[in-house]
C-alpha atoms as a PDB file:
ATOM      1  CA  UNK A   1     -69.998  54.685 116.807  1.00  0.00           C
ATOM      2  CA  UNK A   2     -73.744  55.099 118.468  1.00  0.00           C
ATOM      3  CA  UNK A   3     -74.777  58.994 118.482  1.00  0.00           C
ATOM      4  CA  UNK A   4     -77.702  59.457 120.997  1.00  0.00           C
ATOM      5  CA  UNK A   5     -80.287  61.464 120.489  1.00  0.00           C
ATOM      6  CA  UNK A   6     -82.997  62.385 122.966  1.00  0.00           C
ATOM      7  CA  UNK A   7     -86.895  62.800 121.608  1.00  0.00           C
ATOM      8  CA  UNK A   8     -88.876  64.495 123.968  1.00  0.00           C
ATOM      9  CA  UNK A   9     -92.434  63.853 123.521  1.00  0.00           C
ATOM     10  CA  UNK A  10     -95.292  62.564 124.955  1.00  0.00           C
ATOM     11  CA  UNK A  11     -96.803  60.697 122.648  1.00  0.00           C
ATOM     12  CA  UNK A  12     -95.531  56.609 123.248  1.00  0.00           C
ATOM     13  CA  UNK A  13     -96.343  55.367 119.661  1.00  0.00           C
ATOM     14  CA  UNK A  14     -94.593  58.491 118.017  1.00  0.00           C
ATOM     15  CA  UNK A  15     -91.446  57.649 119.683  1.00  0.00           C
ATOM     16  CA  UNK A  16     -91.407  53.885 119.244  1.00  0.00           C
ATOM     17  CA  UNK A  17     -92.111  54.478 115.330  1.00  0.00           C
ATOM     18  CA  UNK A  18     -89.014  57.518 115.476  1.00  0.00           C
ATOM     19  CA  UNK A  19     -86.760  54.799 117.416  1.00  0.00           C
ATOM     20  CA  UNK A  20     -87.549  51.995 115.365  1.00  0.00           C
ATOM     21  CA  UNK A  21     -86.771  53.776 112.108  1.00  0.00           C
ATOM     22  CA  UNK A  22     -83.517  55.209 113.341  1.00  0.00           C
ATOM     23  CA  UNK A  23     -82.544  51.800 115.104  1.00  0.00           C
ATOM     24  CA  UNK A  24     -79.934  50.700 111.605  1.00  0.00           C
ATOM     25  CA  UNK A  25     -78.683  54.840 110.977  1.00  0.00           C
ATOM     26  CA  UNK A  26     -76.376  54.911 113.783  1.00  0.00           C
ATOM     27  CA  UNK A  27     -78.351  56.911 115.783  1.00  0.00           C
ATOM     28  CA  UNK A  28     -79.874  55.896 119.301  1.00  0.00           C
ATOM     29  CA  UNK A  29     -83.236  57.283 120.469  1.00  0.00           C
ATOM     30  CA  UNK A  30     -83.949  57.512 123.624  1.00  0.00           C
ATOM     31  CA  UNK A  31     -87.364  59.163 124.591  1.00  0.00           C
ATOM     32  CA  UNK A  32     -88.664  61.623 127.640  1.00  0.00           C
ATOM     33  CA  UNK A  33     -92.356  62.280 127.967  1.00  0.00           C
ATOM     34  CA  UNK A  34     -91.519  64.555 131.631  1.00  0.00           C
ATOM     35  CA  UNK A  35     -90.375  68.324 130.408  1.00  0.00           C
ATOM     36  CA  UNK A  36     -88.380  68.961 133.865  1.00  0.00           C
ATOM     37  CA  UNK A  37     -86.596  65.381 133.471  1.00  0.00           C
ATOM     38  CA  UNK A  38     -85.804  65.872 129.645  1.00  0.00           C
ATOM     39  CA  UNK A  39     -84.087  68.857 130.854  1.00  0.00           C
ATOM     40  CA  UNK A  40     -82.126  66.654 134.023  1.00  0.00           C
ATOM     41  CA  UNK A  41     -81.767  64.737 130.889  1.00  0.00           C
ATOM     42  CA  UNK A  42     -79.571  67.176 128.755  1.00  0.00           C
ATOM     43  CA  UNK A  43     -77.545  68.437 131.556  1.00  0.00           C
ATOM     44  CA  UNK A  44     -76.027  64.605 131.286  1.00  0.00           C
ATOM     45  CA  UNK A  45     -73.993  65.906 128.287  1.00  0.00           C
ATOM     46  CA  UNK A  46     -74.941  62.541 126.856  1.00  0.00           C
ATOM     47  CA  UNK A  47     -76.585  63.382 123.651  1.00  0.00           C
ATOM     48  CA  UNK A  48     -75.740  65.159 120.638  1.00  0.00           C
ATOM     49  CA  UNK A  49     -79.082  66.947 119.425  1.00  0.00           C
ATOM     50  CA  UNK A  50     -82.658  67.238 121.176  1.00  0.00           C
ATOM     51  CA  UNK A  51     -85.780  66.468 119.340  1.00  0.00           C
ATOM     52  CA  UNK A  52     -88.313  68.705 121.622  1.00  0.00           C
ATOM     53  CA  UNK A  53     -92.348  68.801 120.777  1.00  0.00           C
ATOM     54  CA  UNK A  54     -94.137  71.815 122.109  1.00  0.00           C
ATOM     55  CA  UNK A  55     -97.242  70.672 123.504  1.00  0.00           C
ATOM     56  CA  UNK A  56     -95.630  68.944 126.703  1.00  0.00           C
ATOM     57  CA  UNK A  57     -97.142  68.220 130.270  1.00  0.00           C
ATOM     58  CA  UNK A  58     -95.648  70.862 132.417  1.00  0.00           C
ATOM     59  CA  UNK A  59     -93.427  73.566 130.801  1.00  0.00           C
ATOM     60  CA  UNK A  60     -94.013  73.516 126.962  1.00  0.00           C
ATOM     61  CA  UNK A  61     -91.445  72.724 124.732  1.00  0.00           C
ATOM     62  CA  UNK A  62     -90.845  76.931 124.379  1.00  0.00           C
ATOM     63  CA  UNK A  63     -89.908  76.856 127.831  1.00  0.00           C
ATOM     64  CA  UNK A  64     -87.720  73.471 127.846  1.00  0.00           C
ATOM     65  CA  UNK A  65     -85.426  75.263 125.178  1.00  0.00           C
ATOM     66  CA  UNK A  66     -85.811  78.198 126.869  1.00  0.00           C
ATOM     67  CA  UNK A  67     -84.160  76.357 130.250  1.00  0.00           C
ATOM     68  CA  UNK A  68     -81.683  74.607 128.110  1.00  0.00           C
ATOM     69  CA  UNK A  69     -80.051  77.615 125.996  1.00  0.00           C
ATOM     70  CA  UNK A  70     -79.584  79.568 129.325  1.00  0.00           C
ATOM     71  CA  UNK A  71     -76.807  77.018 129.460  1.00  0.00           C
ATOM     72  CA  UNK A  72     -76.033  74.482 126.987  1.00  0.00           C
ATOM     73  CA  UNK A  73     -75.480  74.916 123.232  1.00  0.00           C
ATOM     74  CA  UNK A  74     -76.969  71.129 122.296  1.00  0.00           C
ATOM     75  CA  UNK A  75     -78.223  71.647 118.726  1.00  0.00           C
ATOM     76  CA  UNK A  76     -82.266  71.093 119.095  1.00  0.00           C
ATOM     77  CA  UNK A  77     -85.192  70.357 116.199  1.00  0.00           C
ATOM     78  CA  UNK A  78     -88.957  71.415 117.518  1.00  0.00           C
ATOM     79  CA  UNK A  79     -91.221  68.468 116.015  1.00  0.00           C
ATOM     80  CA  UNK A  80     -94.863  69.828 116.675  1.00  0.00           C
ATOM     81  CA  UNK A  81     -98.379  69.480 115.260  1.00  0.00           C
ATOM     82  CA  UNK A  82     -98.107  73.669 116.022  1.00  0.00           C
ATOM     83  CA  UNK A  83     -97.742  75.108 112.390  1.00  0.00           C
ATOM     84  CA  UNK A  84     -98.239  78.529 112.799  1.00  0.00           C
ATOM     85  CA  UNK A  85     -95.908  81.142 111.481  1.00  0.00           C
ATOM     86  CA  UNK A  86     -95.805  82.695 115.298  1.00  0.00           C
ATOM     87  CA  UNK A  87     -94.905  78.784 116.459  1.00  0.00           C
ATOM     88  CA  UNK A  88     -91.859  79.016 114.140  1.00  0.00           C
ATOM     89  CA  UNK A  89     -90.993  82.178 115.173  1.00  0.00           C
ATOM     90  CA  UNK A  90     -91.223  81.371 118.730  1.00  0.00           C
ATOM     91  CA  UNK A  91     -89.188  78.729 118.478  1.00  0.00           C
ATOM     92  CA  UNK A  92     -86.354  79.913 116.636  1.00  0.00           C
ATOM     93  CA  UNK A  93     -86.230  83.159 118.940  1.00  0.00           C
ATOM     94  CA  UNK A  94     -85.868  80.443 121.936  1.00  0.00           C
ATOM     95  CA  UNK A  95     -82.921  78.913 120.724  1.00  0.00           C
ATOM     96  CA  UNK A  96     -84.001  76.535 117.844  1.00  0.00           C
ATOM     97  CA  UNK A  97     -81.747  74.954 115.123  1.00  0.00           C
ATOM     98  CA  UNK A  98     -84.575  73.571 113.168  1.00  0.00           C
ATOM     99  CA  UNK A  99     -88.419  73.199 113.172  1.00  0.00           C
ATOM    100  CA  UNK A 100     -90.441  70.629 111.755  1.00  0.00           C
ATOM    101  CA  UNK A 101     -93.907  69.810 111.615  1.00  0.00           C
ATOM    102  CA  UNK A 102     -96.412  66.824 111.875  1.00  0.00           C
ATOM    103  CA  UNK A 103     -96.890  64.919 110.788  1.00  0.00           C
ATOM    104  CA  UNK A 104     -93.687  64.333 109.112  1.00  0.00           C
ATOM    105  CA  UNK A 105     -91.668  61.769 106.775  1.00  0.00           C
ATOM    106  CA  UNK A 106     -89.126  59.645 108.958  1.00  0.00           C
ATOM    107  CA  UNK A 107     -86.939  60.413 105.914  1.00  0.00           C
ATOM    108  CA  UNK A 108     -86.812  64.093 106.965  1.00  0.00           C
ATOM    109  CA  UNK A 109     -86.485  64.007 109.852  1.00  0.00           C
ATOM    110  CA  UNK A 110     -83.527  61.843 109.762  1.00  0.00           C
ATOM    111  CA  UNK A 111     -81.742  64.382 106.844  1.00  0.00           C
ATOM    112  CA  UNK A 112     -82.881  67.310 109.047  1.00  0.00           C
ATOM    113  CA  UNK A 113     -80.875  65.880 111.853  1.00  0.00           C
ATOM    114  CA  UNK A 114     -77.883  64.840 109.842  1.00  0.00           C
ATOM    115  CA  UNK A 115     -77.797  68.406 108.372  1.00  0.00           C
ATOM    116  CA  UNK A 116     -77.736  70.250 111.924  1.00  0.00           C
ATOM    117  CA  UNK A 117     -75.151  67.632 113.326  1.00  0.00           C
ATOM    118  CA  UNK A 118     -73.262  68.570 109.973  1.00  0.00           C
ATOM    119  CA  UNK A 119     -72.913  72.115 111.127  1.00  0.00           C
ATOM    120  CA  UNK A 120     -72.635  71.233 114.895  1.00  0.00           C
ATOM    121  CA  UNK A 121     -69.192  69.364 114.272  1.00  0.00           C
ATOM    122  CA  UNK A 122     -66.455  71.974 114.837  1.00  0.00           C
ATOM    123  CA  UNK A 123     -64.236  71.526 112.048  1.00  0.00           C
ATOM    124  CA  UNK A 124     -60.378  70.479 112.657  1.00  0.00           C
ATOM    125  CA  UNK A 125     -59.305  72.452 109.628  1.00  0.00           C
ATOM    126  CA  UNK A 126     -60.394  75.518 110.609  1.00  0.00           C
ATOM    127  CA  UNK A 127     -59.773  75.675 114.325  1.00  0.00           C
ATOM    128  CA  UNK A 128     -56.821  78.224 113.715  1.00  0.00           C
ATOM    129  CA  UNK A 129     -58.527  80.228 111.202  1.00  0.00           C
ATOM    130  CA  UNK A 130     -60.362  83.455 112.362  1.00  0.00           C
ATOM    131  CA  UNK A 131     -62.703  85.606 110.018  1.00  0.00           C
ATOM    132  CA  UNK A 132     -62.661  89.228 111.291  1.00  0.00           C
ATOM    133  CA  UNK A 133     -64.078  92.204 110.334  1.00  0.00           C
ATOM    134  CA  UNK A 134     -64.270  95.570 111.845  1.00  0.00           C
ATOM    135  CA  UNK A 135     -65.344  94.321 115.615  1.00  0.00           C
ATOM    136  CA  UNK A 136     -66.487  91.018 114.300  1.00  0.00           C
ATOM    137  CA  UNK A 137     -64.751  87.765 115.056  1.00  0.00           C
ATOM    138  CA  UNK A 138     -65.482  84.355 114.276  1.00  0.00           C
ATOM    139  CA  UNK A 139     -63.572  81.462 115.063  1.00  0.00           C
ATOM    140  CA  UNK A 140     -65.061  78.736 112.290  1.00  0.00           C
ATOM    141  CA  UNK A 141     -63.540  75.418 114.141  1.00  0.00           C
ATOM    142  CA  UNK A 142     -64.386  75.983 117.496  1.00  0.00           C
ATOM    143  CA  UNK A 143     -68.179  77.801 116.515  1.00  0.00           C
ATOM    144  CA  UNK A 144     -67.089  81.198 118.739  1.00  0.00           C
ATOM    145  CA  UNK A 145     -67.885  84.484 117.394  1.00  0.00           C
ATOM    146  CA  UNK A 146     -67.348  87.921 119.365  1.00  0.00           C
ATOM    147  CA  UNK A 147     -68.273  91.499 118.423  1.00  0.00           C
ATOM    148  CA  UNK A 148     -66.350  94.108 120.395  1.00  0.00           C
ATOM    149  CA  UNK A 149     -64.682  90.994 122.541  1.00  0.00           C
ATOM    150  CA  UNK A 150     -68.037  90.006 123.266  1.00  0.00           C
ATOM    151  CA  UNK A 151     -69.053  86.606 122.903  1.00  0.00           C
ATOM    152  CA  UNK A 152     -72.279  86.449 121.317  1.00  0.00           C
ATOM    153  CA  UNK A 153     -73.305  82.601 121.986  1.00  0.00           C
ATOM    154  CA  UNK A 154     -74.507  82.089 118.561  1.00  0.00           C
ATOM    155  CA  UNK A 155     -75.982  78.441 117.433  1.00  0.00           C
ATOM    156  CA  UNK A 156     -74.514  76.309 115.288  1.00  0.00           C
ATOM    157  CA  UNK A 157     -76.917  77.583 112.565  1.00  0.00           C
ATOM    158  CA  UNK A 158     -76.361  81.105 113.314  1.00  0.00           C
ATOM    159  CA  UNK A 159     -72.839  80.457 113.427  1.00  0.00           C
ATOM    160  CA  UNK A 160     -73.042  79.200 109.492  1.00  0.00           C
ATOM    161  CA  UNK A 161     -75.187  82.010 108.476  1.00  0.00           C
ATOM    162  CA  UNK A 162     -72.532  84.498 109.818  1.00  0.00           C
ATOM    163  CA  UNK A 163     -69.621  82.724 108.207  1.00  0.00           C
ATOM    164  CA  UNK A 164     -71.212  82.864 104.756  1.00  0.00           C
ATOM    165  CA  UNK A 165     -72.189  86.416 105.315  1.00  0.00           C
ATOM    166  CA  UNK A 166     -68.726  86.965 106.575  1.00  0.00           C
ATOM    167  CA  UNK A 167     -67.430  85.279 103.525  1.00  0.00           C
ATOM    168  CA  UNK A 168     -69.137  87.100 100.950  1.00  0.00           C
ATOM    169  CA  UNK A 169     -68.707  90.167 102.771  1.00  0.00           C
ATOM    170  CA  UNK A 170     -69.910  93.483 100.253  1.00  0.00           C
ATOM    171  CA  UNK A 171     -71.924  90.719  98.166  1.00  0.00           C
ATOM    172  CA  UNK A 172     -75.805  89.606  99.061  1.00  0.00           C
ATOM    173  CA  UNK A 173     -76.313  86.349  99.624  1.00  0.00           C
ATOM    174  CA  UNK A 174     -79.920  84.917  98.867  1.00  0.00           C
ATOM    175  CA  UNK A 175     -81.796  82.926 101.296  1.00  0.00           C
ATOM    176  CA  UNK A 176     -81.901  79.439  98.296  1.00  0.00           C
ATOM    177  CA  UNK A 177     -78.056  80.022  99.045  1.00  0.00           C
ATOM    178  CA  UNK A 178     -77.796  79.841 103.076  1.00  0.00           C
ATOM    179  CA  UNK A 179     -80.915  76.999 102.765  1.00  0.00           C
ATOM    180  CA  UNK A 180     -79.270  75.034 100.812  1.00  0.00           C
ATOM    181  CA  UNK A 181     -75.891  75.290 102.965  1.00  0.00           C
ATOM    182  CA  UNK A 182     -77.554  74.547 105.791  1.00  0.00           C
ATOM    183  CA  UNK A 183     -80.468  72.446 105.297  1.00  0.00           C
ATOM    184  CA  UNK A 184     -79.861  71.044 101.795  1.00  0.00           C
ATOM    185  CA  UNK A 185     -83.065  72.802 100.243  1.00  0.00           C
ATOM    186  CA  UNK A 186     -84.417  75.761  98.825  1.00  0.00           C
ATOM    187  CA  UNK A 187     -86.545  77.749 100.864  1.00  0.00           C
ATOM    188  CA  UNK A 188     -90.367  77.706 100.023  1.00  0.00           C
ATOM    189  CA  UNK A 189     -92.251  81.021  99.359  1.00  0.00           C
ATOM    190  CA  UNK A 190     -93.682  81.202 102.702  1.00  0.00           C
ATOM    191  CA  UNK A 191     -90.061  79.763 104.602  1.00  0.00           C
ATOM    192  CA  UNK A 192     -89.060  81.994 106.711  1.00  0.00           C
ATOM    193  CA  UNK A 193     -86.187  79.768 108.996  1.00  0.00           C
ATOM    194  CA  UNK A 194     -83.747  81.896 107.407  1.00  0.00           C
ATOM    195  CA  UNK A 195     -84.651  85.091 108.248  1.00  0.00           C
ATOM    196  CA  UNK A 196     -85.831  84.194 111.962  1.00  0.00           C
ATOM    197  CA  UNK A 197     -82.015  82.810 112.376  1.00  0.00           C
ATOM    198  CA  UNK A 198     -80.355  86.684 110.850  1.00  0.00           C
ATOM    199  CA  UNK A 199     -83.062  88.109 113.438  1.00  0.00           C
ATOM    200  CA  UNK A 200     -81.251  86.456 115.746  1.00  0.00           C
ATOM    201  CA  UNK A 201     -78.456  87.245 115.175  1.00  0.00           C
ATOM    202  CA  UNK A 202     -78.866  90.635 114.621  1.00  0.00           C
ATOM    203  CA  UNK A 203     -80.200  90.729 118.126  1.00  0.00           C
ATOM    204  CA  UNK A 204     -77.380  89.338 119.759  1.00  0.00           C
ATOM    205  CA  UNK A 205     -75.123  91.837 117.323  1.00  0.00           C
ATOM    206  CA  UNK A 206     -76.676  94.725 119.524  1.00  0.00           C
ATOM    207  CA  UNK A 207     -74.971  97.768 118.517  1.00  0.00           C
ATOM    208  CA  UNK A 208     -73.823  96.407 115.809  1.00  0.00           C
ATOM    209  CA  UNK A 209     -77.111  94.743 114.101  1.00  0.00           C
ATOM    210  CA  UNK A 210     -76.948  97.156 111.186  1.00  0.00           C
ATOM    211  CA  UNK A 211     -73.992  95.320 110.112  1.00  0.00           C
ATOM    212  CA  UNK A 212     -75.919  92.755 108.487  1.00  0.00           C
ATOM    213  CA  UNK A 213     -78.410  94.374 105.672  1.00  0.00           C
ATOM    214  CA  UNK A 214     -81.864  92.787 104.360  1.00  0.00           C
ATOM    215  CA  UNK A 215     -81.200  92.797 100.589  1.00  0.00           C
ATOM    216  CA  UNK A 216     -85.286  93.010  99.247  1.00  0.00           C
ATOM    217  CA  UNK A 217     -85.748  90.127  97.214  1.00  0.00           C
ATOM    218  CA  UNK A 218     -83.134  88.379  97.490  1.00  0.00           C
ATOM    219  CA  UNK A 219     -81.061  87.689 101.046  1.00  0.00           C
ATOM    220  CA  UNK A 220     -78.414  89.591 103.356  1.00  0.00           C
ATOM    221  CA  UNK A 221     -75.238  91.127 102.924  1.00  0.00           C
ATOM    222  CA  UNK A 222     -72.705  92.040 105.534  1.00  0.00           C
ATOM    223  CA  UNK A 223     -71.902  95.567 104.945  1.00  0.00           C
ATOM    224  CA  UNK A 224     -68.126  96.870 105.044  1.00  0.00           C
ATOM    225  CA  UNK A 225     -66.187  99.473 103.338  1.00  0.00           C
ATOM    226  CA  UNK A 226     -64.911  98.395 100.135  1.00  0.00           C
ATOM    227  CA  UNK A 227     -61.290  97.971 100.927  1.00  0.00           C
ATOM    228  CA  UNK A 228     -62.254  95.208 103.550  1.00  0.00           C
ATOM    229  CA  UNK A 229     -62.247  91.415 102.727  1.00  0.00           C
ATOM    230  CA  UNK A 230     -62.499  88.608 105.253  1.00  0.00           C
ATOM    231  CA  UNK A 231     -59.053  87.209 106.406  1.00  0.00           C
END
């Protein structure tokens, strides 16, 4: 079965060469230069990840994601010439899965968007199981997490990172661990995807963003008393 995929970006030749090269994957391309249609676009519920650039005619792609995560959950990868740490940052505080920059190998891209689909997919084995602890909930199959009852509209990548912080509950887990989960690579010495996602996290945590603790020099840990172990 076809999966479609909208790339938003205004550059013609960029998009012929991504649709070409993804024509014999399974994937289908389809490609929006107009910001305020791409976003008509997504409201379809037609495709199954957005490939957004930033530098757009109209609202940037910041803004796009921005509009989109107010109500849709559509896993997205930022493909920009911006490489700036506060690009990265930006985008991953507005809702990013993934950011990659030009220019790129085809190759990646097309892992990059077969490892956040990989995540996206709620899993049939685990829709009955439920990870709690303390005021924490997370449902693993249906990508729903709640602390004190409230539903805190995680992403499918911050979603993961919780589980396996969940999982390992007492116990750090190192960012080469979560990468490599997620992403299928280590993290590079300047990488900081990880820690933007737990930020996020964190964030929508609220009260209860002290849960998760930075471990220097290595990763996070989700703190509990000792007696408590995931379900």
């Amino acid at each position: 079965m076809t999966r479609n995929l909208l790339l938003v970006d205004d550059d013609a030749e960029l998009g012929s060469m991504v649709r070409t090269f993804f024509q014999d994957t399974g994937f289908c391309v389809e490609c929006e230069s107009d910001s305020a249609t791409a976003i008509e676009r997504v409201q379809t519920g037609l495709y199954e990840l957005l490939i957004l650039d930033v530098m757009l005619p109209g609202l940037d792609g910041f803004e796009v994601l921005r509009h989109i995560r107010k109500r849709f959950l559509i896993p997205v990868l930022m493909l920009t010439a911006r490489t700036s740490r506060l690009d990265r940052i930006t985008g991953f505080q507005s809702g990013a899965d993934d950011y990659l920059t030009k220019p790129f190998y085809p190759e990646e891209l097309l892992a990059r968007v077969e490892a956040i689909l990989r995540r996206s997919v709620p899993r049939a084995s685990d829709s009955s199981k439920v990870l709690r602890l303390g005021e924490v909930m997370l449902f693993p199959g249906s990508r729903n997490a709640l602390y004190c009852g409230r539903p805190l509209d995680l992403t499918a990548m911050e979603c993961e990172i919780l589980e396996q912080l969940l999982r390992a509950a007492g116990h750090a887990v190192s960012r080469d661990e979560l990468s490599l989960h997620l992403y299928n690579r280590v993290t590079s010495p300047y990488d900081r995807t990880i820690d933007t996602h737990v930020s996020r996290i964190r964030r929508k945590l609220g009260a209860g963003r002290n849960l998760i603790a930075s471990i220097r020099g290595t990763g996070y840990q989700f703190c509990i008393r000792p007696e408590c172990r995931p379900a």
